[in-house]
Protein backbone atom coordinates (compact mmCIF):
# COMPACT_ATOMS: atom_id res chain seq x y z
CA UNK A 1 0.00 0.00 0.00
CA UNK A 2 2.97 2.43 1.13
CA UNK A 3 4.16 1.90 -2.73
CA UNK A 4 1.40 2.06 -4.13
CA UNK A 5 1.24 4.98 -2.12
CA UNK A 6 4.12 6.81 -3.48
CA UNK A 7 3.58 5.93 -7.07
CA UNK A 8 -0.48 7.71 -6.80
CA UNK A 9 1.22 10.61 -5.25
CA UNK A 10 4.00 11.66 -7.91
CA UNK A 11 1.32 10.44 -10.97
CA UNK A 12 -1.41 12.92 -9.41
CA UNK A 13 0.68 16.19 -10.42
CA UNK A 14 0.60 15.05 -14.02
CA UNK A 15 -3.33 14.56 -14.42
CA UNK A 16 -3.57 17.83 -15.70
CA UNK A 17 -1.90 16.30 -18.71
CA UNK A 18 -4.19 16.43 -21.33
CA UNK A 19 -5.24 12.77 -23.44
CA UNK A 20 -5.33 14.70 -27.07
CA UNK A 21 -6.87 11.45 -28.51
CA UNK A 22 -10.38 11.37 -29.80
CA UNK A 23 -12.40 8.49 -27.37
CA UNK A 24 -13.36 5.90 -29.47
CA UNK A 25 -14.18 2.48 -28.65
CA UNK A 26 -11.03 1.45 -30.40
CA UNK A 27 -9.10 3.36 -27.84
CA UNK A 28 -7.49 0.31 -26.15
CA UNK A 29 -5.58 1.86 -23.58
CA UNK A 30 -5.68 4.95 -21.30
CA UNK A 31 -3.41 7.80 -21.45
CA UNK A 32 -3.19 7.34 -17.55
CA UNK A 33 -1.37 4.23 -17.86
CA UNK A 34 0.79 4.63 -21.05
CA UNK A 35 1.78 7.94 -18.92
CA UNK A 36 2.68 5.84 -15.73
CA UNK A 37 4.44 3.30 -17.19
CA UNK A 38 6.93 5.57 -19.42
CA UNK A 39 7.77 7.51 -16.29
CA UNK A 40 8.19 4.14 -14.37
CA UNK A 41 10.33 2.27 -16.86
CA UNK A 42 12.49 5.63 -17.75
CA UNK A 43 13.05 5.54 -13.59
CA UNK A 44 14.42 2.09 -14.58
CA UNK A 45 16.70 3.27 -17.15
CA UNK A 46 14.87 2.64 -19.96
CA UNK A 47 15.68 4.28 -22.89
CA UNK A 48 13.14 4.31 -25.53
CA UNK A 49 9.83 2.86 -27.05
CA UNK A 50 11.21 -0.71 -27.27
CA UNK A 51 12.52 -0.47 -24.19
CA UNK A 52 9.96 0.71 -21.96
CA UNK A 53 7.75 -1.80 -23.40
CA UNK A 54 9.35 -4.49 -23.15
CA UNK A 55 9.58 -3.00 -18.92
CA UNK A 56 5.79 -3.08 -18.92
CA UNK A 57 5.65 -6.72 -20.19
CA UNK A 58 8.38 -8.00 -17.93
CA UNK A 59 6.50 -6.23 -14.73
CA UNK A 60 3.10 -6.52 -15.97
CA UNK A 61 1.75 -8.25 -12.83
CA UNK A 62 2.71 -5.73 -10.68
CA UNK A 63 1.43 -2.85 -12.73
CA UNK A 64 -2.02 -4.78 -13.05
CA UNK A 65 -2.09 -4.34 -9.31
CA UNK A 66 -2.46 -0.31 -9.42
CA UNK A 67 -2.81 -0.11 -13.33
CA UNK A 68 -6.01 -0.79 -15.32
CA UNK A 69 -4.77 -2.77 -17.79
CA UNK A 70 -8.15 -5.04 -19.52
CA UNK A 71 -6.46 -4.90 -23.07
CA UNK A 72 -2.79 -6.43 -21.71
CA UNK A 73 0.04 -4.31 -22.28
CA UNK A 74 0.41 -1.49 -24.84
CA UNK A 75 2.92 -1.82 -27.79
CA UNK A 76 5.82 -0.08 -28.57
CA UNK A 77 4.23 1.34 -31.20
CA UNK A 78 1.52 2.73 -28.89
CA UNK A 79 4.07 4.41 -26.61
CA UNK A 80 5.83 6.10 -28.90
CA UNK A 81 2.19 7.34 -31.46
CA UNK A 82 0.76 9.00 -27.93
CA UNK A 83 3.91 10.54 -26.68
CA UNK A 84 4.53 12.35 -29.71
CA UNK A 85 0.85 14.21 -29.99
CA UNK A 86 1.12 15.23 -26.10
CA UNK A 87 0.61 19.02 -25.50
CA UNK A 88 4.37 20.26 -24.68
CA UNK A 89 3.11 23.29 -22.65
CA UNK A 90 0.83 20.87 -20.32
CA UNK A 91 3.70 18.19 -19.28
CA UNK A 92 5.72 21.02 -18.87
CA UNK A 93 3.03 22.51 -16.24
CA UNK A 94 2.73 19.23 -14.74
CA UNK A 95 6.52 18.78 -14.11
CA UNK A 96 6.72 22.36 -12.41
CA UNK A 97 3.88 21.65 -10.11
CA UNK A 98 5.33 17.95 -9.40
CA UNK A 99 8.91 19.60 -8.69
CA UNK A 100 7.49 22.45 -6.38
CA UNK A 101 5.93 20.24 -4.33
CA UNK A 102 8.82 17.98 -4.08
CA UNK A 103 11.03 20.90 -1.88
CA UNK A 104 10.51 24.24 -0.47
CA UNK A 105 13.04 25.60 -2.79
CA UNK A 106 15.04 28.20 -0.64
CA UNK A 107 17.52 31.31 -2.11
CA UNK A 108 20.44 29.56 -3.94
CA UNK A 109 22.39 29.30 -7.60
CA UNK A 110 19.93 28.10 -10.23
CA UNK A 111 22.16 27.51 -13.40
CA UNK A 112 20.63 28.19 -16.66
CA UNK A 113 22.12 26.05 -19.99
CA UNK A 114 21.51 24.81 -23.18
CA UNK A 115 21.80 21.47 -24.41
CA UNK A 116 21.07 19.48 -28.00
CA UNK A 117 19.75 16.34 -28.53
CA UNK A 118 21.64 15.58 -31.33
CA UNK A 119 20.23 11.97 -32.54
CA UNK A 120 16.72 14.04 -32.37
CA UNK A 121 17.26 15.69 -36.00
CA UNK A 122 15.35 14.15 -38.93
CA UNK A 123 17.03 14.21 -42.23
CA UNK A 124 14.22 13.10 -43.90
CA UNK A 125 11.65 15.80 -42.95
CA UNK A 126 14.72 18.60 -43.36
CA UNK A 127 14.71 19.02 -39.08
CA UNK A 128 17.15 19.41 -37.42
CA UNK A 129 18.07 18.31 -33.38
CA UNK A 130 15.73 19.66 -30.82
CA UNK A 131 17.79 22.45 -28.60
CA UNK A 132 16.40 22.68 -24.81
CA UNK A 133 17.37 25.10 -21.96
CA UNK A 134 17.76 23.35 -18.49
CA UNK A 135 17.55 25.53 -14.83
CA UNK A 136 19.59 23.61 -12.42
CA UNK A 137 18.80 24.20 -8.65
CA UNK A 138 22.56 23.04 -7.27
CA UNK A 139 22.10 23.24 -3.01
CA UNK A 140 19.00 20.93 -3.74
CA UNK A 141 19.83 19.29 -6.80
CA UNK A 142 16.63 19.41 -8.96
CA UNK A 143 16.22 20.50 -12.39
CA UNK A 144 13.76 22.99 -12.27
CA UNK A 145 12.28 23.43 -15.89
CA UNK A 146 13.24 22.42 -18.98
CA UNK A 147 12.23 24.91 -22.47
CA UNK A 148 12.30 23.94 -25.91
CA UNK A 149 14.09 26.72 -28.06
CA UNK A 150 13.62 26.76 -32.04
CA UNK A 151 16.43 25.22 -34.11
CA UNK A 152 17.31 28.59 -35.52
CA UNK A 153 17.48 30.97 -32.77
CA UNK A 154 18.78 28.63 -30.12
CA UNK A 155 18.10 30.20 -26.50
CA UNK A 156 17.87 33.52 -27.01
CA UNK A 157 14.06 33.97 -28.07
CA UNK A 158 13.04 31.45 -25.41
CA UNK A 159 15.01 32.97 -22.43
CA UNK A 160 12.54 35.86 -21.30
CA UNK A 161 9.42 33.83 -21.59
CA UNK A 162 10.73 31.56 -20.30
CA UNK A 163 12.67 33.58 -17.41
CA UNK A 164 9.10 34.88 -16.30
CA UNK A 165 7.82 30.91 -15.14
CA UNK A 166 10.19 30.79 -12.97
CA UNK A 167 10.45 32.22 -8.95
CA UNK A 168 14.03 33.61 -8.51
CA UNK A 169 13.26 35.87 -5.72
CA UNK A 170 16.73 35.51 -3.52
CA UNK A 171 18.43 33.92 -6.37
CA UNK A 172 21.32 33.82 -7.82
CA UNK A 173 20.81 33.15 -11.90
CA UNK A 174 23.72 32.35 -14.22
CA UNK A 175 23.61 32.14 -17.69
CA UNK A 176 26.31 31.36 -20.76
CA UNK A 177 27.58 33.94 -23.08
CA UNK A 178 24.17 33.07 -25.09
CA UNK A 179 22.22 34.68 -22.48
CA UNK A 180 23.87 38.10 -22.69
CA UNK A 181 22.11 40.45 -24.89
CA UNK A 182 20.66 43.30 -23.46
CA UNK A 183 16.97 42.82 -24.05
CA UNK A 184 17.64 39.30 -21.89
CA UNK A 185 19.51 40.76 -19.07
CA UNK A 186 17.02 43.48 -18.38
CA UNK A 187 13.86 41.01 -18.56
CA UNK A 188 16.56 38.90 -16.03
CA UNK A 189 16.29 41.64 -13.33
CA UNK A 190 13.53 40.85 -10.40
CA UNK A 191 13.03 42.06 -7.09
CA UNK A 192 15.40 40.30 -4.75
CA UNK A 193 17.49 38.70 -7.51
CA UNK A 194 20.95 38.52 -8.86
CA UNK A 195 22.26 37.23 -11.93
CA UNK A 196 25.45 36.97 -13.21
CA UNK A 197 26.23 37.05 -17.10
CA UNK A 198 29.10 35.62 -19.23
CA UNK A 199 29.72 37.86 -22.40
CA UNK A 200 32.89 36.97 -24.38
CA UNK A 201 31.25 36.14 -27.33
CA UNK A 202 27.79 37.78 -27.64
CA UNK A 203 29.74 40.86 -26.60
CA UNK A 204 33.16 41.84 -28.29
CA UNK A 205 32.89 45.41 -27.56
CA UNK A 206 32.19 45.24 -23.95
CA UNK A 207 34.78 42.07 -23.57
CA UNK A 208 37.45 44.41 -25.26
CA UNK A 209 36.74 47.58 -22.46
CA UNK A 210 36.56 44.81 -19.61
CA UNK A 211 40.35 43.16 -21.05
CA UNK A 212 41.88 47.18 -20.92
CA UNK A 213 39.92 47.70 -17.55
CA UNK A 214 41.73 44.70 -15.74
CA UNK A 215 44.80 44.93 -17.80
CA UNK A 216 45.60 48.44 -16.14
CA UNK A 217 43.59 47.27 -12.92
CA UNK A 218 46.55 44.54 -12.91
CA UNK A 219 49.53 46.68 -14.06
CA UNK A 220 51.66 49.26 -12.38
CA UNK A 221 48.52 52.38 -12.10
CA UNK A 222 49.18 55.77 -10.48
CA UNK A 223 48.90 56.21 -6.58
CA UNK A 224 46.37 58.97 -7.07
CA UNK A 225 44.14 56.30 -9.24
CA UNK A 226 42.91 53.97 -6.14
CA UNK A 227 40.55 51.61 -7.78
CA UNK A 228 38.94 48.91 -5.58
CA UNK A 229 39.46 45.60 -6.52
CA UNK A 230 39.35 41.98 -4.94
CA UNK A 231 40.82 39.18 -6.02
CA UNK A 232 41.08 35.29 -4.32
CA UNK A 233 42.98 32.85 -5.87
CA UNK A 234 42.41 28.91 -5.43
CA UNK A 235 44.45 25.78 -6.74
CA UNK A 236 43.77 22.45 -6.64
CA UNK A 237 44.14 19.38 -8.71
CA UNK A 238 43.95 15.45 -9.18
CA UNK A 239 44.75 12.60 -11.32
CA UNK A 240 48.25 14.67 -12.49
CA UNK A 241 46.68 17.97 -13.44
CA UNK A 242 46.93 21.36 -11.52
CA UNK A 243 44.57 24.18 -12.03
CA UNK A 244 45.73 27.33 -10.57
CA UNK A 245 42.38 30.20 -10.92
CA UNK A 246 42.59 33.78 -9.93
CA UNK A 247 39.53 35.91 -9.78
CA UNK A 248 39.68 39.48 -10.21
CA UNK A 249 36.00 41.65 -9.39
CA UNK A 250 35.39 45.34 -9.42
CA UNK A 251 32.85 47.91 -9.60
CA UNK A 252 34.91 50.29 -11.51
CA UNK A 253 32.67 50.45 -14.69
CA UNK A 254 32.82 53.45 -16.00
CA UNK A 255 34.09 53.78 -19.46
CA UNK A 256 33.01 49.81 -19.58
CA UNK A 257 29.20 50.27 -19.70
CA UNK A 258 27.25 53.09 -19.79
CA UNK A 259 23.66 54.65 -19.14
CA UNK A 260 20.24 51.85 -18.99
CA UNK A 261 21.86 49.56 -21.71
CA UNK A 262 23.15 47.08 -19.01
CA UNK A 263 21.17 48.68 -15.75
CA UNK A 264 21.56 46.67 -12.47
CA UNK A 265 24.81 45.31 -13.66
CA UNK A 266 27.19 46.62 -10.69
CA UNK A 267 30.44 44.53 -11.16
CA UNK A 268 32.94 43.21 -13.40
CA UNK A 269 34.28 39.59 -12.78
CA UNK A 270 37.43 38.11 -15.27
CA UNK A 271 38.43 34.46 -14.11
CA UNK A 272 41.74 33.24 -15.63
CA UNK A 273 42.38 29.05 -15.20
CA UNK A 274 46.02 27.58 -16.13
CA UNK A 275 46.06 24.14 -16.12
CA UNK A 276 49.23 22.16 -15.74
CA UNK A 277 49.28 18.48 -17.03
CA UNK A 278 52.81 17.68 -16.81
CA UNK A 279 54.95 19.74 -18.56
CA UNK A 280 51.72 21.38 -20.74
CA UNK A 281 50.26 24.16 -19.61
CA UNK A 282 46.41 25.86 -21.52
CA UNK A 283 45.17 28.96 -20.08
CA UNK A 284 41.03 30.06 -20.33
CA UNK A 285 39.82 33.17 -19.91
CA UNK A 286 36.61 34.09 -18.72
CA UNK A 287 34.49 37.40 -18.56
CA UNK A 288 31.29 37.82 -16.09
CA UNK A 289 28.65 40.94 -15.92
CA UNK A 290 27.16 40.78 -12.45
CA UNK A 291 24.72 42.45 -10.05
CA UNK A 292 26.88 41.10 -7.49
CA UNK A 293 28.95 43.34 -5.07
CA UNK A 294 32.86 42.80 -6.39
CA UNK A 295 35.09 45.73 -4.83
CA UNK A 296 36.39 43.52 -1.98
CA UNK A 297 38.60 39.71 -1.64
CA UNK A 298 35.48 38.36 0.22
CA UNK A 299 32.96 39.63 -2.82
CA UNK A 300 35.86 38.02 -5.13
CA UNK A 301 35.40 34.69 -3.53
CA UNK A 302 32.00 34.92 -3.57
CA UNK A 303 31.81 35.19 -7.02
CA UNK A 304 33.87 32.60 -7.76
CA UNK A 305 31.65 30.18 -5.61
CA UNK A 306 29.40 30.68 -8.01
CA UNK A 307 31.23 31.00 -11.12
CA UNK A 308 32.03 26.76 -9.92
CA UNK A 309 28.71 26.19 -9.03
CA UNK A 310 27.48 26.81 -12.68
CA UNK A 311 29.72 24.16 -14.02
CA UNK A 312 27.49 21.46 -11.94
CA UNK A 313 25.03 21.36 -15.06
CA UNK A 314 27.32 20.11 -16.89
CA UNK A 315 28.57 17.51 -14.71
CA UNK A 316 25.80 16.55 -12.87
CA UNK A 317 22.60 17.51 -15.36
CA UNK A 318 23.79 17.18 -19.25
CA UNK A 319 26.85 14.35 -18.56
CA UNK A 320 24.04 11.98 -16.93
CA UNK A 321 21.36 13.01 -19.38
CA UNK A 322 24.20 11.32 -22.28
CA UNK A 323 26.21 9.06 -20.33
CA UNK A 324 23.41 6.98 -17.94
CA UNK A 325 20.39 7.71 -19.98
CA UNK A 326 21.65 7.84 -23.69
CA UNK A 327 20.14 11.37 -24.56
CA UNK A 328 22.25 12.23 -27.11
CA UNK A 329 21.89 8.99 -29.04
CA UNK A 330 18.09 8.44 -28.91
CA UNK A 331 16.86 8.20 -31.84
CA UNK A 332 13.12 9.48 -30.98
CA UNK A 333 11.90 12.10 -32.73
CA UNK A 334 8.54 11.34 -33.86
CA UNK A 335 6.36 14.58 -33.37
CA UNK A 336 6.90 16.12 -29.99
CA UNK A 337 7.96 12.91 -28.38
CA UNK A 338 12.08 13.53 -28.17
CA UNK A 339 10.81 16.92 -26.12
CA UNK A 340 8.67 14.70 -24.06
CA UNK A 341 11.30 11.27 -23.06
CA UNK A 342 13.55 14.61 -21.95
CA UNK A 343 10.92 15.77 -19.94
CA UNK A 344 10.72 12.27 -18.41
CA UNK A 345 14.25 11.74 -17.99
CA UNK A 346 14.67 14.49 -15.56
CA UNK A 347 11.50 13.64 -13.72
CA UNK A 348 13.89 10.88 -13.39
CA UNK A 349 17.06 12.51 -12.90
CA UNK A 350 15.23 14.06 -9.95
């Protein structure tokens, strides 16, 4: 009963989901249980039609328990025609309500990040892969939303829509270079939240007066010239490599940005890495737009907590998603069915 239990509980969020199929009596099977068992067997690591089918069948005693199932199990053929005429925008409701009532999500670094599913494009049809944005919650480890951008503009169309769903009062939001165009990073300021912006590439101009500003910050300037400016410095290493990074912040931005174009924007973060793997050495360079405090050493290492933080979606959100689930070789791709198994796979990842 406990189990049983558990499993009504998490399905419940997602019966706002809505069955786009016309009733007919040759409607064999419900959308209730084709929904439960794809979130089940995805749990299980199964990773597509086939797959989660061939779950059902090899547990179908103990789904007949909770499940109706009059009509045996459904096909993989089923699975996959339902899936890909779901309504996008009502799964995606139903995973927000299922994750907010899963924690009490307090202040904390929510990563924003793009991410392909490259096995999703289909030649035949002249589409190509399906391009999602992922908001990673690291201090509780939940993916928070998931948006599907348009092959052509990537994430920046999506972003303030999309920026809007989501609660980021006493957060801290970071976003790739993608993310910082000027439209984006005002519809990115709320009440009670920061956000911190990589520009290098979107943003030649301002990552050219940023590289003079900490080139003389760094150099040899004149007494009379105090400019406040923290920096911390960290090293650490493993498995033969050593990565040495020193963060420099200030809030010396004049000359560097100028007027409303980037208002709220108080500090200016550079991050340099060298990484030594025996007797090579690469350095990486890194620019950051914040509305983070960054004249002092303390605001310096504050910054660069989160500057690591961000990084998590990659190792702990988008690795998994390829390496233990096999997103970025599915094949699916059938109507809006590759958008929906990613949906399920971080219901799972959760």
């Amino acid at each position: 009963m406990a189990q049983r239990s558990a499993i009504d509980q998490m399905l419940t969020f997602f019966a706002v989901v809505h069955d786009p199929r016309r009733q007919h009596p040759t409607t064999l099977h419900t959308l209730e249980t084709i929904r439960t068992i794809t979130i089940l067997a995805t749990i299980c690591g199964a990773q597509h039609w086939v797959e989660i089918a061939h779950w059902g069948q090899a547990k179908a005693a103990w789904l007949a328990e909770f499940l109706d199932l009059p009509q045996g199990m459904p096909s993989h053929d089923t699975f996959g025609r339902v899936l890909a005429v779901l309504d996008p925008a009502s799964l995606q409701q139903a995973f927000v309500r299922w994750r907010k009532a899963l924690a009490d999500l307090s202040p904390a670094i929510v990563a924003l990040d793009g991410k392909t599913m490259r096995r999703s494009l289909d030649r035949a049809d002249g589409t190509g892969p399906i391009h999602v944005v992922n908001a990673w919650a690291s201090a509780h480890e939940l993916v928070l939303a998931q948006c599907k951008v348009d092959a052509q503009t990537h994430e920046i169309t999506a972003l303030p829509e999309w920026l809007r769903m989501l609660n980021r009062a006493g957060a801290v939001v970071t976003i790739e270079a993608m993310g910082c165009q000027v439209e984006i990073a005002r519809q990115m300021q709320a009440p009670g939240a920061d956000d911190v912006l990589r520009f290098k590439d979107k943003q030649p101009g301002l990552y050219r007066d940023g590289d003079a500003l900490f080139t003389w910050l760094r150099g040899a300037h004149p007494r009379d010239q105090p400019v406040a400016c923290g920096r911390a410095d960290q090293v650490d290493g493993g498995h033969g490599r050593i990565e040495t990074r020193r963060v420099w912040s200030t809030e010396a931005l004049a000359g560097v940005i100028a007027g409303e174009r980037w208002a709220g924007r108080t500090s200016l973060v550079m991050v340099e890495s060298i990484r030594q793997l025996g007797e090579e050495a690469s350095v990486e360079r890194r620019d950051d737009l914040r509305s983070l405090p960054g004249a002092t050493d303390e605001d310096a290492q504050r910054l660069h907590r989160v500057i690591r933080t961000h990084g998590e979606i990659d190792n702990r959100v988008h690795w998994v998603l390829d390496v233990a689930m096999g997103e970025d070789v599915n094949r699916t791709r059938k109507g809006e069915s590759a958008q929906h198994l990613a949906f399920i796979r971080k219901l799972a990842l959760n």
